[in-house]
C-alpha atoms as a PDB file:
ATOM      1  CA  UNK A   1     -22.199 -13.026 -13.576  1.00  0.00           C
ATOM      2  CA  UNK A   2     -19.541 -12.473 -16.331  1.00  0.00           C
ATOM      3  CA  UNK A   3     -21.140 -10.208 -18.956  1.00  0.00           C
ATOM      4  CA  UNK A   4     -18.384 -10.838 -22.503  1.00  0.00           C
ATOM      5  CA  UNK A   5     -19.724  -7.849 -24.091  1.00  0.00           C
ATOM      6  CA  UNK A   6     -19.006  -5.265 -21.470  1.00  0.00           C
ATOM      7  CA  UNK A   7     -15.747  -7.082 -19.845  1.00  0.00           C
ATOM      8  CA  UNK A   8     -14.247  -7.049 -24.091  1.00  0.00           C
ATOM      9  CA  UNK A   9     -15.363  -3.123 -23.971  1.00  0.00           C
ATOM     10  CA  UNK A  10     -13.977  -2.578 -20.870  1.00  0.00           C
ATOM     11  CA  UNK A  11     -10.434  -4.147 -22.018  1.00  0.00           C
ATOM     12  CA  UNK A  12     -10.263  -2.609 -25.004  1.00  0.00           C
ATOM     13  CA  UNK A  13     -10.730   1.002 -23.256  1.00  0.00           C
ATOM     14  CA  UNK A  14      -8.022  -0.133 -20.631  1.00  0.00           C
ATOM     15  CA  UNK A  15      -5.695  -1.463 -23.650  1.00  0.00           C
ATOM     16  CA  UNK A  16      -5.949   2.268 -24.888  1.00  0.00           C
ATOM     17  CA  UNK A  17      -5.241   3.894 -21.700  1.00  0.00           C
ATOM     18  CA  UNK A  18      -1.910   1.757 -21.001  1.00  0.00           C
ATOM     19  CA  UNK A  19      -0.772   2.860 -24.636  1.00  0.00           C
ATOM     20  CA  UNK A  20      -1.157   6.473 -23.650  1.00  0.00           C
ATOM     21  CA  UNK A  21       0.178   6.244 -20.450  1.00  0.00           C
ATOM     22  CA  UNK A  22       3.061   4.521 -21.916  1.00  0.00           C
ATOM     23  CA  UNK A  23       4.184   7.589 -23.766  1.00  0.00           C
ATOM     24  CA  UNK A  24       3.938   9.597 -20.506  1.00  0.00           C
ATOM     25  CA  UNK A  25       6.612   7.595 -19.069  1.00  0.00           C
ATOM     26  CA  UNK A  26       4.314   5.007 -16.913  1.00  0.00           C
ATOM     27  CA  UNK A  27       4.294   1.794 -16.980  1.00  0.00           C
ATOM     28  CA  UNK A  28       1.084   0.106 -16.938  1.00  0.00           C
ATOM     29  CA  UNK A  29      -0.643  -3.472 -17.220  1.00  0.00           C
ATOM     30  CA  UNK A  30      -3.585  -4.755 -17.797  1.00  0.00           C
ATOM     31  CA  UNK A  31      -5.190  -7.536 -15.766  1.00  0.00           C
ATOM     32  CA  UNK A  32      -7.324  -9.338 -17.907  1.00  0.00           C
ATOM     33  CA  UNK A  33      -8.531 -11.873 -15.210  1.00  0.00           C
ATOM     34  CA  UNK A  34     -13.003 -10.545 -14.030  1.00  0.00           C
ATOM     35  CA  UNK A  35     -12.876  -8.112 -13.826  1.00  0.00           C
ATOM     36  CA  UNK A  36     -10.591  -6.072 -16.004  1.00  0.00           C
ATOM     37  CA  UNK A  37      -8.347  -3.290 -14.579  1.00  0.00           C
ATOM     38  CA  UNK A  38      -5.287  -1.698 -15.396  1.00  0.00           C
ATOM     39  CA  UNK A  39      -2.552  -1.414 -12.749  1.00  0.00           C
ATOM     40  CA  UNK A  40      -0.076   1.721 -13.017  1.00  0.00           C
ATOM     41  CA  UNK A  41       3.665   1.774 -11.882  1.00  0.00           C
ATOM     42  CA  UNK A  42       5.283   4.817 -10.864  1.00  0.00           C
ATOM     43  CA  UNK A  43       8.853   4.964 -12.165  1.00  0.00           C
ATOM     44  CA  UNK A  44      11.699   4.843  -9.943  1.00  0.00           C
ATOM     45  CA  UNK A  45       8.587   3.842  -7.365  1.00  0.00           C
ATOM     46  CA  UNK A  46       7.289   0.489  -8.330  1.00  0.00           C
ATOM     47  CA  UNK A  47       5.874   0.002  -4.584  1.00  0.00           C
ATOM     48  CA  UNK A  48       3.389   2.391  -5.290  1.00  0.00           C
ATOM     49  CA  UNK A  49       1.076   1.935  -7.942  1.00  0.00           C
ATOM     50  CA  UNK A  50      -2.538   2.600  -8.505  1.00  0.00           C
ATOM     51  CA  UNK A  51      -5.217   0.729  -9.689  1.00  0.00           C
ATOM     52  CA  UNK A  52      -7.533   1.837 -12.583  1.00  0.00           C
ATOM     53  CA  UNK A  53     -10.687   0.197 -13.981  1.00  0.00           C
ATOM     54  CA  UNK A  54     -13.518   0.787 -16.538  1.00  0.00           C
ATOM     55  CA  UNK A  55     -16.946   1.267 -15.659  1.00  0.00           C
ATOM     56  CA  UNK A  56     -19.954   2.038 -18.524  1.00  0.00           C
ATOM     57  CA  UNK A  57     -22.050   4.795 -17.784  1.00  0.00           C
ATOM     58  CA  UNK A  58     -24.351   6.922 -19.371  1.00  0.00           C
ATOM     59  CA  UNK A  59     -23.929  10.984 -20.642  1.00  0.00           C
ATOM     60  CA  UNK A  60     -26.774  13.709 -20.381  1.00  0.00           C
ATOM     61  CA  UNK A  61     -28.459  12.375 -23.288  1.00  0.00           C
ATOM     62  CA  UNK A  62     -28.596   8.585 -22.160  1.00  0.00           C
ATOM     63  CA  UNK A  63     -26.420   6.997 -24.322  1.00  0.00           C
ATOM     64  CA  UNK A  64     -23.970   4.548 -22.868  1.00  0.00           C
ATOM     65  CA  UNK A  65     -20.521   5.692 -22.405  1.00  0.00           C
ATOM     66  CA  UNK A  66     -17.628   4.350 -20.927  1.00  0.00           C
ATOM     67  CA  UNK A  67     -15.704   6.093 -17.898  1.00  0.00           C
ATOM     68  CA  UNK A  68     -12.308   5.311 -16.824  1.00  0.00           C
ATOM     69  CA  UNK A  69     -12.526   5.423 -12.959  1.00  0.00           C
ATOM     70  CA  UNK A  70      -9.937   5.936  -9.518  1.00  0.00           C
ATOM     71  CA  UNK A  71      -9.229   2.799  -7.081  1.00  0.00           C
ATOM     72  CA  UNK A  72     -11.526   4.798  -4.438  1.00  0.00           C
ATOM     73  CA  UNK A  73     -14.586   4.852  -6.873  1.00  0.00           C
ATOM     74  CA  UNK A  74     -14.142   8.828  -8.416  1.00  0.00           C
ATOM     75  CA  UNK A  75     -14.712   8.870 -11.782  1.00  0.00           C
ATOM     76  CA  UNK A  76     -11.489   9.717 -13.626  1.00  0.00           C
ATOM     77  CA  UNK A  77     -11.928  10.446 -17.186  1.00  0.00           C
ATOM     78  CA  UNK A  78     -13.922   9.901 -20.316  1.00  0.00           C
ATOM     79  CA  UNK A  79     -12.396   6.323 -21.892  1.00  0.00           C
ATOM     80  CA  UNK A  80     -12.934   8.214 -25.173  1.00  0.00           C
ATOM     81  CA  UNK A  81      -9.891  10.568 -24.078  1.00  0.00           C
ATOM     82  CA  UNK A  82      -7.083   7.828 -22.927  1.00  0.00           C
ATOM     83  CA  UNK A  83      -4.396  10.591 -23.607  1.00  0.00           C
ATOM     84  CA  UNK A  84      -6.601  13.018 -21.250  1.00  0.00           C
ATOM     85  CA  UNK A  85      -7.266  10.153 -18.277  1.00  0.00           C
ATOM     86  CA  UNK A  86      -2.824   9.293 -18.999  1.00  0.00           C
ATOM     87  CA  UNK A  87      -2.518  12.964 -18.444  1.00  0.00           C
ATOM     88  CA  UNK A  88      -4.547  13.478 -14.982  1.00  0.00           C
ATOM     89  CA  UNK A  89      -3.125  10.144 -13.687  1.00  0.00           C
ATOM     90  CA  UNK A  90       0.625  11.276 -14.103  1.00  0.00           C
ATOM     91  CA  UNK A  91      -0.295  14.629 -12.430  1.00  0.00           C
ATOM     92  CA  UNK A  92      -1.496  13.115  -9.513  1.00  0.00           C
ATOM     93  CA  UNK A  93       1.149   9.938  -9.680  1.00  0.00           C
ATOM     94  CA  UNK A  94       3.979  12.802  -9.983  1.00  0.00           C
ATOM     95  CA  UNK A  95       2.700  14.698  -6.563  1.00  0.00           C
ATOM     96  CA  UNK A  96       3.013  11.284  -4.661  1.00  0.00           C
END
């Protein structure tokens, strides 16, 4: 089941993350179709790509927080910190 709230949250945070990653030189889109993600093209590559989604979650004090999170299921980044998560994915883009 669909849940609005979380998938608009979720878009939002994955909005913010293509903007950063834009100024690193990526390009990146976001697939809007349930559930959200946010696909990333490597320049000069555009056969490989990765896929990124958003996942809520929860810090040491139980509040919800939202994670931006790896095709494999590893936890990427904070989705408070999109120019942080647009840094670590062009490090590990760049060694590919």
């Amino acid at each position: 089941m669909q849940d609005g709230t979380h998938d608009h949250v979720r878009s939002y945070h994955l909005h913010r993350l293509a903007t950063a990653l834009d100024t690193v030189g990526f390009h990146a889109t976001v697939k809007t179709t349930y559930p959200a993600a946010l696909h990333v093209f490597i320049p000069g590559a555009s056969m490989l790509a990765e896929c990124i989604d958003c996942i809520p979650g929860t810090d040491d004090d139980g509040r919800l927080c939202w994670y931006y999170r790896w095709s494999w299921g590893e936890v990427l980044h904070d989705a408070e910190d999109p120019p942080g998560a647009a840094k670590k994915i062009a490090e590990v883009l760049a060694a590919r």
